[in-house]
C-alpha atoms as a PDB file:
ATOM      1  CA  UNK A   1     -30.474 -55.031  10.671  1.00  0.00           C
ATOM      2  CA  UNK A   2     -28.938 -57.468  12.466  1.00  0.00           C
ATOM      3  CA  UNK A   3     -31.268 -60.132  10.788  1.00  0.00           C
ATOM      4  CA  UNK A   4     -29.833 -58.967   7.476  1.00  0.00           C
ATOM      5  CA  UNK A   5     -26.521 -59.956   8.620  1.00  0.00           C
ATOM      6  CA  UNK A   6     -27.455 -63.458  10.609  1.00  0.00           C
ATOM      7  CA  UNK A   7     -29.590 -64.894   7.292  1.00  0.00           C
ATOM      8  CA  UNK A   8     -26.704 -65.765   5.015  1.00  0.00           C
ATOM      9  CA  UNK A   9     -23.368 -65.850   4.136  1.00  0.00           C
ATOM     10  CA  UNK A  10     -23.781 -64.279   1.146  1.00  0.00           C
ATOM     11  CA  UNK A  11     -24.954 -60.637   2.890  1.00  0.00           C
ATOM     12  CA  UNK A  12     -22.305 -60.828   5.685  1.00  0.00           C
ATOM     13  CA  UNK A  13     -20.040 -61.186   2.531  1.00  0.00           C
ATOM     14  CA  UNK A  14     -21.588 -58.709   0.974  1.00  0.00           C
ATOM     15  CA  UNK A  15     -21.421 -56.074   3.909  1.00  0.00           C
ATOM     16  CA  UNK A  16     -17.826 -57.158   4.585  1.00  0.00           C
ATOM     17  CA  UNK A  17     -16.768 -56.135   0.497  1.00  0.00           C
ATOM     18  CA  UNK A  18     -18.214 -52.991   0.807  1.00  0.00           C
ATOM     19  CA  UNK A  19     -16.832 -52.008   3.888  1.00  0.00           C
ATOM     20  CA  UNK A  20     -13.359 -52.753   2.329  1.00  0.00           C
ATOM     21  CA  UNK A  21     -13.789 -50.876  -0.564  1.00  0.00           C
ATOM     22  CA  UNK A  22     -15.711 -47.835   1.455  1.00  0.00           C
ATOM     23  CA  UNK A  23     -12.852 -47.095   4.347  1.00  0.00           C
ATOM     24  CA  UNK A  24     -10.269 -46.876   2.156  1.00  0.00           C
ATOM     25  CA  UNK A  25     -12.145 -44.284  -0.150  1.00  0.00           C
ATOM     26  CA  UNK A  26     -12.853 -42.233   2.667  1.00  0.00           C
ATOM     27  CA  UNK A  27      -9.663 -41.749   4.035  1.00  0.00           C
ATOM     28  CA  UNK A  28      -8.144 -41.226   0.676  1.00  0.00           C
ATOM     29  CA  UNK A  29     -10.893 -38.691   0.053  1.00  0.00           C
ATOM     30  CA  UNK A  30     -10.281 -36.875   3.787  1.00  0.00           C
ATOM     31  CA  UNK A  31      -6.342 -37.134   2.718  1.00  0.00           C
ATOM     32  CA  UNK A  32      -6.955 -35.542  -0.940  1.00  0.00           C
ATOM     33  CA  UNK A  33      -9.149 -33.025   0.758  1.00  0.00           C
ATOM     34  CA  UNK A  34      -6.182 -32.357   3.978  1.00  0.00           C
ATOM     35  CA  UNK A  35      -3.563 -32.190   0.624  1.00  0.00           C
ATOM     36  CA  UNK A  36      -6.024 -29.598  -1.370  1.00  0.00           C
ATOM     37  CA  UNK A  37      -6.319 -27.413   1.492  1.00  0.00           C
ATOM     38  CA  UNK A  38      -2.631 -27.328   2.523  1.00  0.00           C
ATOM     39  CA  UNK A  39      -1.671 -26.412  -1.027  1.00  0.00           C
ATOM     40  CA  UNK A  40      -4.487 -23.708  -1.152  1.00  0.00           C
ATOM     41  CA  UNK A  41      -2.918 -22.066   1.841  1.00  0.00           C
ATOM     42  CA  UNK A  42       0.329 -22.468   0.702  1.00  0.00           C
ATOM     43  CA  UNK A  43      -0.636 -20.800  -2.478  1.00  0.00           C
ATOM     44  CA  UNK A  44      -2.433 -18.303  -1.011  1.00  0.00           C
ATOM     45  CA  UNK A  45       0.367 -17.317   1.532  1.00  0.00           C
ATOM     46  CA  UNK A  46       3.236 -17.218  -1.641  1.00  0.00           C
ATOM     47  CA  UNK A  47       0.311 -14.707  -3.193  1.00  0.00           C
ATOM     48  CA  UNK A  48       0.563 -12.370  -0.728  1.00  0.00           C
ATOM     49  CA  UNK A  49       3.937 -12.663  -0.048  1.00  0.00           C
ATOM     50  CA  UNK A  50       4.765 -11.411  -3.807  1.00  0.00           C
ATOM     51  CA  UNK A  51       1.487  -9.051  -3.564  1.00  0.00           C
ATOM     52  CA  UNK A  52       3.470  -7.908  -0.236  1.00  0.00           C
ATOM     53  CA  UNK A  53       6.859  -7.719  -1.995  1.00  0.00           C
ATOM     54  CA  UNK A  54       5.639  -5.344  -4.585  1.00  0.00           C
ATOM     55  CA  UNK A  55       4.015  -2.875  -2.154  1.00  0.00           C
ATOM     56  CA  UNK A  56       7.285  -2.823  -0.339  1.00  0.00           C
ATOM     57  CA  UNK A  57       8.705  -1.811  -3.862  1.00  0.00           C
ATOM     58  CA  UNK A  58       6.243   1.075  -4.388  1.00  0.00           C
ATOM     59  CA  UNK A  59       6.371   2.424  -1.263  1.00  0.00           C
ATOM     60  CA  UNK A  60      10.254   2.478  -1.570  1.00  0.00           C
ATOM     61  CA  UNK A  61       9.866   4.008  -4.867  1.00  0.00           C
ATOM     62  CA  UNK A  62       7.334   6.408  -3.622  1.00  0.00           C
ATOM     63  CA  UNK A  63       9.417   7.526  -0.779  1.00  0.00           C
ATOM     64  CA  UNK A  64      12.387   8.332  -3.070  1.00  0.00           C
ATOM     65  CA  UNK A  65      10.589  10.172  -5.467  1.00  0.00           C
ATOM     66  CA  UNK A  66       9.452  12.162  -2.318  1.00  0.00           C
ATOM     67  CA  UNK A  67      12.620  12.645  -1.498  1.00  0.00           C
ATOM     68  CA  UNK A  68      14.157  13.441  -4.561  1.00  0.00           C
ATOM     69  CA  UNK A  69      11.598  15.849  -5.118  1.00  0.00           C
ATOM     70  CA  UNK A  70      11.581  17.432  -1.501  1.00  0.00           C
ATOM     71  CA  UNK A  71      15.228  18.109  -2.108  1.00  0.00           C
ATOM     72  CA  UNK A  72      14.818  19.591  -5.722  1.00  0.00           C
ATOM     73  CA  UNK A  73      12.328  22.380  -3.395  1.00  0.00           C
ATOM     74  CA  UNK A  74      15.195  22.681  -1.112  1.00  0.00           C
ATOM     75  CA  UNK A  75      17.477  23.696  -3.548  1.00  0.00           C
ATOM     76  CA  UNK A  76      14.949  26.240  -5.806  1.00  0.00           C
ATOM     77  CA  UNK A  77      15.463  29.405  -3.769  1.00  0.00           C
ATOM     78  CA  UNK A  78      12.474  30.976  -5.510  1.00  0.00           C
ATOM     79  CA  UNK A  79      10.528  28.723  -3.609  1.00  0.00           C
ATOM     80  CA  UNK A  80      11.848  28.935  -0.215  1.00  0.00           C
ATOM     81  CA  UNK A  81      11.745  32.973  -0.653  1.00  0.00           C
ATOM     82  CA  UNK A  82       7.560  31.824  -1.728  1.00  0.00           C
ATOM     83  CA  UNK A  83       7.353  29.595   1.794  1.00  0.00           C
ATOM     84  CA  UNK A  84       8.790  31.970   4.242  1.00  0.00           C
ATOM     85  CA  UNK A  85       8.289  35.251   2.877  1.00  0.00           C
ATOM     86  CA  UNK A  86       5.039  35.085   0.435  1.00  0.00           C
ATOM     87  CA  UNK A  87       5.014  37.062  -2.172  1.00  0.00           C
ATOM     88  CA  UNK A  88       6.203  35.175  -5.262  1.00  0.00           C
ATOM     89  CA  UNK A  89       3.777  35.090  -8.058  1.00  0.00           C
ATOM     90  CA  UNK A  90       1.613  32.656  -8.058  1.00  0.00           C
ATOM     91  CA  UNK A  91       2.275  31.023 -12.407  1.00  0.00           C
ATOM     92  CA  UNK A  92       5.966  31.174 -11.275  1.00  0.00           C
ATOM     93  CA  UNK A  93       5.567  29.027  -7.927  1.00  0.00           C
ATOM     94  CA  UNK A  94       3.325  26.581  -9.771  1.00  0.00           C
ATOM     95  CA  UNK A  95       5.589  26.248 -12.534  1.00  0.00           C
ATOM     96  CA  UNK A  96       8.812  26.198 -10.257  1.00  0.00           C
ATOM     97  CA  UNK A  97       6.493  22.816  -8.479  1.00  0.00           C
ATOM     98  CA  UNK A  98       6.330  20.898 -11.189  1.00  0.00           C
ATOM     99  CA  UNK A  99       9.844  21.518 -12.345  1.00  0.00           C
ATOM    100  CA  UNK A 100      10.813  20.123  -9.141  1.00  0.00           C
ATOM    101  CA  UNK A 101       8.088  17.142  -9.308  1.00  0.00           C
ATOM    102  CA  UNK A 102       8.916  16.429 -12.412  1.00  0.00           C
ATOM    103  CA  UNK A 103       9.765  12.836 -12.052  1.00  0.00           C
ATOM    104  CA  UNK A 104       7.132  12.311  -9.244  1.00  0.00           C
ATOM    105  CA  UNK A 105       4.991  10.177 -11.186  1.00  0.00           C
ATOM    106  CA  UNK A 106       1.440   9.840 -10.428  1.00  0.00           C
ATOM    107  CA  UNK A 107       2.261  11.702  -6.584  1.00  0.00           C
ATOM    108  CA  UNK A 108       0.127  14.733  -6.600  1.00  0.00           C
ATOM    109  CA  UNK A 109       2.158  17.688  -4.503  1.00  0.00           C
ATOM    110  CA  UNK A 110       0.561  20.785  -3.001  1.00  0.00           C
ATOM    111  CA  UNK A 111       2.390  23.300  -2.008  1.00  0.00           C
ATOM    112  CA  UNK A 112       2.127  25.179   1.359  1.00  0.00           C
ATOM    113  CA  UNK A 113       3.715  27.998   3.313  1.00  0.00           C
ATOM    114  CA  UNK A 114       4.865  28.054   6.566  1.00  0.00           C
ATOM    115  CA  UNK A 115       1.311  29.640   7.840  1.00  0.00           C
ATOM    116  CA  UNK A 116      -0.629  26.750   6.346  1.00  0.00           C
ATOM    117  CA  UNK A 117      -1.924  28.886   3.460  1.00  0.00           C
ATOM    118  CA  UNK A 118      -2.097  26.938  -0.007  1.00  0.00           C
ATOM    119  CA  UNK A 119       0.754  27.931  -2.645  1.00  0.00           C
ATOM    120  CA  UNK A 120      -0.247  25.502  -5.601  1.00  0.00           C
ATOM    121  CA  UNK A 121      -0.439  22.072  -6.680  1.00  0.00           C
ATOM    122  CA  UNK A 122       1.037  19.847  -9.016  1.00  0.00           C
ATOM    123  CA  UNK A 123      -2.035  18.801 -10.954  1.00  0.00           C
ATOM    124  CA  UNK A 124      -5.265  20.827 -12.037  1.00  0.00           C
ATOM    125  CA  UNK A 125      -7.411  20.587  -9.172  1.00  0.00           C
ATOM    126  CA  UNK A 126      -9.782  23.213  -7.575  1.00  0.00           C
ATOM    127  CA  UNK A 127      -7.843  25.497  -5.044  1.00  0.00           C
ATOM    128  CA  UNK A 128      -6.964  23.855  -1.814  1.00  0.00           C
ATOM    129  CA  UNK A 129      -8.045  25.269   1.542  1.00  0.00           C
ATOM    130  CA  UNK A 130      -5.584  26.710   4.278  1.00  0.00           C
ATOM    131  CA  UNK A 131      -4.546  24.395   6.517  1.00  0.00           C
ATOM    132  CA  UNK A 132      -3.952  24.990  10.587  1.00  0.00           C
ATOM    133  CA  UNK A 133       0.338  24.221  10.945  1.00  0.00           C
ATOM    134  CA  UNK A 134       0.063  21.125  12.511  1.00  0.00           C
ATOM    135  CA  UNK A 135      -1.436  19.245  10.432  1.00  0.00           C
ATOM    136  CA  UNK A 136      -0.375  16.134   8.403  1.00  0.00           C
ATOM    137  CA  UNK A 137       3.581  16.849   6.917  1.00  0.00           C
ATOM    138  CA  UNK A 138       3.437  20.343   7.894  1.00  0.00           C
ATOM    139  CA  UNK A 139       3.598  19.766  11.432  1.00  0.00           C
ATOM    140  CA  UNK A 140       6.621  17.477  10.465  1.00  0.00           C
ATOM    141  CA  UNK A 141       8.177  20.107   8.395  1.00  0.00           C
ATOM    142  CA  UNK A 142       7.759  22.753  11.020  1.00  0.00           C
ATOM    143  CA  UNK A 143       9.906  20.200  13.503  1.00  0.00           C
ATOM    144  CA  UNK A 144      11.962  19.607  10.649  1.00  0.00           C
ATOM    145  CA  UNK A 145      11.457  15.940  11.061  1.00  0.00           C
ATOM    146  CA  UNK A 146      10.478  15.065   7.257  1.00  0.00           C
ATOM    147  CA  UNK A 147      11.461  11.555   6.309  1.00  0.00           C
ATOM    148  CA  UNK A 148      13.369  11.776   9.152  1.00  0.00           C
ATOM    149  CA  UNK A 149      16.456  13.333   6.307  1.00  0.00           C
ATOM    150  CA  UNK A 150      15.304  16.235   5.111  1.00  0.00           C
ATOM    151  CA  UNK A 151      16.362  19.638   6.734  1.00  0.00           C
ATOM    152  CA  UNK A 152      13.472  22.411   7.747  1.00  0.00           C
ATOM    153  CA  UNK A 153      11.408  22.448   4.192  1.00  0.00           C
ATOM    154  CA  UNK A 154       8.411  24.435   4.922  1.00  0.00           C
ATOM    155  CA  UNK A 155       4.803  22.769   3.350  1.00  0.00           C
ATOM    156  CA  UNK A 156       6.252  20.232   1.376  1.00  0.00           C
ATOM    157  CA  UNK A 157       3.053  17.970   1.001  1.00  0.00           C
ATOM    158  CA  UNK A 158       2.817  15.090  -1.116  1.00  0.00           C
END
């Protein structure tokens, strides 16, 4: 190689023109490739912000529909005479649920007394099982700690 370069003029000219022309394409390449990355991230981070933004949305609208419709079983005394003392019939409980679900949306709610045994459900769905008293929202309900506003409400499950 270094004969190549000690022979003539006309190759150390030649070597010299293409090493101008190469180093600047490279660093504008690495510096187009440095710019497309940072504006992928940057798109990809405003993505999930907005992505982010609209779960925060649906969960808020999911929790007040919760609520809304926790406090529409507070209020039925049908169904509080159904949670603590048993008893009710079961069309008139179901119907009574989705009365008060009404504007739940898409939340399915089941429907539970205060000994965990399974009082109905606001879509068609094969019976549910019992459930122990401490488990999931019951065990919240029995401690009457449910969405941290809602007074003692008895197997209110959504």
């Amino acid at each position: 190689m270094k004969g190549f370069f000690s022979r003539s003029f006309r190759n150390r000219l030649t070597a010299a023109f293409l090493a101008v022309s190469l180093v600047p394409l490279l660093l504008c390449s690495a510096m187009l490739l440095q710019l497309f990355r940072l504006r992928m991230t940057n798109d990809a981070q405003k993505d999930a912000e907005e992505r982010l933004d609209r779960v925060g949305v649906l969960l808020d609208e999911t929790c007040r529909q919760i609520l809304e419709t926790a406090g529409a079983l507070q209020q039925d005394q049908v169904l509080l005479s159904a949670l603590e003392k048993g008893g009710a019939e079961e069309t008139v409980v179901y119907s009574r649920l989705l009365e008060a679900a009404q504007g739940a949306g898409d939340i399915r709610y089941d429907l539970y007394d205060e000994t965990g045994k399974w009082l109905g459900a606001t879509r068609s769905v094969p019976k549910g099982a019992d459930l122990p008293t401490n488990w999931g929202l019951l065990r919240s309900a029995q401690a009457g700690a449910l969405c941290g506003k809602i007074r003692r409400a008895p197997g209110v499950l959504g």
